[in-house]
Structures are given as structure tokens and as C-alpha cells.
N, C-alpha and C. Protein backbone atom coordinates (compact mmCIF):
# COMPACT_ATOMS: atom_id res chain seq x y z
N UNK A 1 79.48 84.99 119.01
CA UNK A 1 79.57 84.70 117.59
C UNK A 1 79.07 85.91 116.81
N UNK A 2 79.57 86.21 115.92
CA UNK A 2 79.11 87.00 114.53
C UNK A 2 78.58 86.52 113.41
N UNK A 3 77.69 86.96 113.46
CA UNK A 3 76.76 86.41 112.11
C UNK A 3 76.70 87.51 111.27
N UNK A 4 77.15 87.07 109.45
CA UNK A 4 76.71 88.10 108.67
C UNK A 4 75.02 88.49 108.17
N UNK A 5 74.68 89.70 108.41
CA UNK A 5 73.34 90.04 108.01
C UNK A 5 73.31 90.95 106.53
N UNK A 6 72.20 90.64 105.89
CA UNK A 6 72.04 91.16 104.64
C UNK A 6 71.38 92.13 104.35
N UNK A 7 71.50 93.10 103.96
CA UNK A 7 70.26 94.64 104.46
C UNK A 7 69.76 95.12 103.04
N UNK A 8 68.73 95.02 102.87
CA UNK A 8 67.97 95.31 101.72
C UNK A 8 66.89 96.32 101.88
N UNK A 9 67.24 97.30 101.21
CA UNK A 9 65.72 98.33 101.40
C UNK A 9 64.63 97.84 100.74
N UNK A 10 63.53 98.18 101.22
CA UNK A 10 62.55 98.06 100.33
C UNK A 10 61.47 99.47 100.20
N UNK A 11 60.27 99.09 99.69
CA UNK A 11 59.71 100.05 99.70
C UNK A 11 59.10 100.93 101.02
N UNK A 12 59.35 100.00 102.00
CA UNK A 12 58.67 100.98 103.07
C UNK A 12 59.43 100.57 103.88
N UNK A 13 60.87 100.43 103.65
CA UNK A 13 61.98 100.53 104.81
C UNK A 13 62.99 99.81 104.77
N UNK A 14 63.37 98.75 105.81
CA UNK A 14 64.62 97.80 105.40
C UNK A 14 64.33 96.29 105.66
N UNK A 15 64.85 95.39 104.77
CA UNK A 15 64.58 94.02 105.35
C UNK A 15 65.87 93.16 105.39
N UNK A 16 66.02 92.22 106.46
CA UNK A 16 67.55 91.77 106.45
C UNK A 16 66.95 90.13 107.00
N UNK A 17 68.46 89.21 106.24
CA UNK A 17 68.23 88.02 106.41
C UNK A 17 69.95 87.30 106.97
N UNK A 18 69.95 86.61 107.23
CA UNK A 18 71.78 86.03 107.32
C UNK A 18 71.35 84.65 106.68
N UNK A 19 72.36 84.32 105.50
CA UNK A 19 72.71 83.61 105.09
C UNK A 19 73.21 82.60 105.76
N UNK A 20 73.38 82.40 106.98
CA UNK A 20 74.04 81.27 107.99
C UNK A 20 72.77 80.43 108.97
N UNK A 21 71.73 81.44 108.91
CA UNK A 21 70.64 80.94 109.46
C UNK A 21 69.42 80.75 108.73
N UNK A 22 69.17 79.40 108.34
CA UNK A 22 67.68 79.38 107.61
C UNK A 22 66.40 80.19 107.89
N UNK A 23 65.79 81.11 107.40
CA UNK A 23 64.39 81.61 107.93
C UNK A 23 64.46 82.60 109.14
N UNK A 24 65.69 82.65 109.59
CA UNK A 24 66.28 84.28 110.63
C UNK A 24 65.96 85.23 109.99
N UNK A 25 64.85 86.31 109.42
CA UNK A 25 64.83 87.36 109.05
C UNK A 25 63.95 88.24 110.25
N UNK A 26 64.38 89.70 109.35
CA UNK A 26 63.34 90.65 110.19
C UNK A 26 63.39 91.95 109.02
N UNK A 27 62.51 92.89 109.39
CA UNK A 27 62.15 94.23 108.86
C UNK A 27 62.09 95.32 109.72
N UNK A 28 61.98 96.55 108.87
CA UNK A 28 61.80 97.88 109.97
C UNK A 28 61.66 98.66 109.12
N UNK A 29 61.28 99.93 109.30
CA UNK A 29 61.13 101.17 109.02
C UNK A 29 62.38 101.83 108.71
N UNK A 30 63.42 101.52 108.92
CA UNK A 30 64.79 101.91 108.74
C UNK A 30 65.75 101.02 109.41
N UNK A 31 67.23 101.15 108.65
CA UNK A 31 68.64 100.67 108.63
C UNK A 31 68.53 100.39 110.06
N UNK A 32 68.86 101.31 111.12
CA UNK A 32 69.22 100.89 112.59
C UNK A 32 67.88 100.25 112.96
N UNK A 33 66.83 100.49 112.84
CA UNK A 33 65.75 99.26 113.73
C UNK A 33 65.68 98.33 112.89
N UNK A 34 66.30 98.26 111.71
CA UNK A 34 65.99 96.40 111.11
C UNK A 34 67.17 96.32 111.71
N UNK A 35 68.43 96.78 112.21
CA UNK A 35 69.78 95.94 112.95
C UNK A 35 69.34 95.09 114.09
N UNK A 36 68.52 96.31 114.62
CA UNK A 36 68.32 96.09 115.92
C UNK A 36 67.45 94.73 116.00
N UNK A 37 66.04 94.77 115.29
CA UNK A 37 65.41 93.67 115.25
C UNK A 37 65.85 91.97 114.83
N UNK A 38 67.17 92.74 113.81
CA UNK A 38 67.59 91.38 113.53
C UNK A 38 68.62 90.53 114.44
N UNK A 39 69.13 91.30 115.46
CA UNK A 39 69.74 90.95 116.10
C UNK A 39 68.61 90.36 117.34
N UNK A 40 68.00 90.76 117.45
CA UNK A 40 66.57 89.83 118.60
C UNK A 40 66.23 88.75 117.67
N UNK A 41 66.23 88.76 116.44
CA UNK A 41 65.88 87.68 115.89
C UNK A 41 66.52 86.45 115.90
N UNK A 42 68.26 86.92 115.80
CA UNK A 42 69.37 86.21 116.04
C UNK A 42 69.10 85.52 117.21
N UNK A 43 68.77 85.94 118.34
CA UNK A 43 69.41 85.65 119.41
C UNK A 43 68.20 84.30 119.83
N UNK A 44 66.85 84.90 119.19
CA UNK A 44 65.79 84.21 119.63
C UNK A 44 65.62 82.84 118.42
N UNK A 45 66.70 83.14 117.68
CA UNK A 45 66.28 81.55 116.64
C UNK A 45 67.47 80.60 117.50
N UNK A 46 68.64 81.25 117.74
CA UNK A 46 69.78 80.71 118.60
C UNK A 46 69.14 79.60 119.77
N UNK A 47 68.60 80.58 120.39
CA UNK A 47 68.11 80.05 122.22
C UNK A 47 66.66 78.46 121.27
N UNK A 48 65.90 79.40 120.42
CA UNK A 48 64.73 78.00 119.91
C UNK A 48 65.77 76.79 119.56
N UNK A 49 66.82 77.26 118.60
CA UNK A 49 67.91 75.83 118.28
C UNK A 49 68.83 75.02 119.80
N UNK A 50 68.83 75.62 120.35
CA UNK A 50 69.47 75.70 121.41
C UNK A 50 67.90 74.26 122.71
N UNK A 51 67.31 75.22 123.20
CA UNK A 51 66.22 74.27 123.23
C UNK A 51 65.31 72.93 122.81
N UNK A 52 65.82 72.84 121.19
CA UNK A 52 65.21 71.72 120.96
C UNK A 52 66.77 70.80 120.78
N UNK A 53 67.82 71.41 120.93
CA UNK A 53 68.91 70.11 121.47
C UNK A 53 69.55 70.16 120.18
N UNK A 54 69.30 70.89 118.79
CA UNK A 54 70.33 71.28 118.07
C UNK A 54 71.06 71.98 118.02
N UNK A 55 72.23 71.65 116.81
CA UNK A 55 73.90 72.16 117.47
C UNK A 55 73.67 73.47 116.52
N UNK A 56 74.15 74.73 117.05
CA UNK A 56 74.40 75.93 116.57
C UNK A 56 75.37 76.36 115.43
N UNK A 57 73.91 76.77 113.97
CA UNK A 57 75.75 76.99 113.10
C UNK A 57 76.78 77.73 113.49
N UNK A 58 77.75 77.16 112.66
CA UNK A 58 79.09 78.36 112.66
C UNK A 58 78.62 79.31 111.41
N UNK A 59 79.45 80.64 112.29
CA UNK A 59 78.77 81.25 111.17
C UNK A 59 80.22 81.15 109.93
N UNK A 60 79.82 81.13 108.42
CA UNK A 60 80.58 80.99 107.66
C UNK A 60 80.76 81.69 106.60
N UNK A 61 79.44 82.73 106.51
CA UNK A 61 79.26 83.28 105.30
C UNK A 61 80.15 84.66 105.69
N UNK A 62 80.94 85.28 104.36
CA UNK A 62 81.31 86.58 104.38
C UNK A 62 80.94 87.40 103.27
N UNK A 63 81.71 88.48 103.41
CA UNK A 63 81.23 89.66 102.18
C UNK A 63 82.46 89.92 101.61
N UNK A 64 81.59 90.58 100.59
CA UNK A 64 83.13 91.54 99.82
C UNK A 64 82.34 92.17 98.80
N UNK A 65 83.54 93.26 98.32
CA UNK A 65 82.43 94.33 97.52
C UNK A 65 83.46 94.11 96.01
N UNK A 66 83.12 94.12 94.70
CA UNK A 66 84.02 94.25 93.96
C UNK A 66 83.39 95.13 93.24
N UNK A 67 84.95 95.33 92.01
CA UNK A 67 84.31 96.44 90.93
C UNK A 67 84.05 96.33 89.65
N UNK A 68 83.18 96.74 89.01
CA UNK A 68 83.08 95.57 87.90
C UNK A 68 82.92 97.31 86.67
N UNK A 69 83.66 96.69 85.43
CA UNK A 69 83.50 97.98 84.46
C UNK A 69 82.23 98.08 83.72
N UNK A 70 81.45 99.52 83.81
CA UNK A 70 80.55 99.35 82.68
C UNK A 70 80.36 99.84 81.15
């Protein structure tokens, strides 16, 4: 499955959340180690839902970029 993740800098690096999973976040020092972390995060909220015998979302959320005049 593919899950969309949300990547937000902040002041001392990056923080990302997916909209498909309640409370799935993570942080880092930069773009590729918050991927990286968020994808362990993914995997480890998956296997906890998975364990207590609930059903796994679909993922549903997407993106898109538009252009807006200023």
C-alpha cells in the first residue's frame, strides 16, 4: 500500500504526518531522514493496528498542486 505523507519544515528540520493515519507522525533533521522515519512509523502503526485485530485503512487521501493569481 501507499500512503500519502505530508512534509513540513520546521525550524530545526522536517516534520511529516499522513492524513490516512490518525497520530502516524515523525520528525528529522532533514527531508530524507523524516522519509525515512516516517516510513518506520508507517509500518509500526500498521503491524500495532494489525495486532490488536483492527482492519487497516485504505489509503485515500491525494495531492495536487494548483495555481492561484496574486
Amino acid at each position: 500500500m501507499k500512503y500519502l505523507i505530508i512534509l513540513e519544515p520546521t525550524e530545526t528540520g522536517f516534520s511529516a504526518y499522513s492524513p490516512d493515519l490518525d497520530g502516524c507522525v515523525a520528525a528529522g533533521d532533514d527531508r530524507e531522514e523524516t522519509i525515512s522515519l516516517m516510513k518506520e512509523a508507517i509500518q509500526f502503526h500498521l503491524e500495532g493496528l494489525t495486532a490488536a485485530g483492527q482492519p487497516l485503512p485504505q489509503p485515500q487521501s491525494e495531492a495536487t498542486l494548483i495555481a492561484v493569481d496574486q
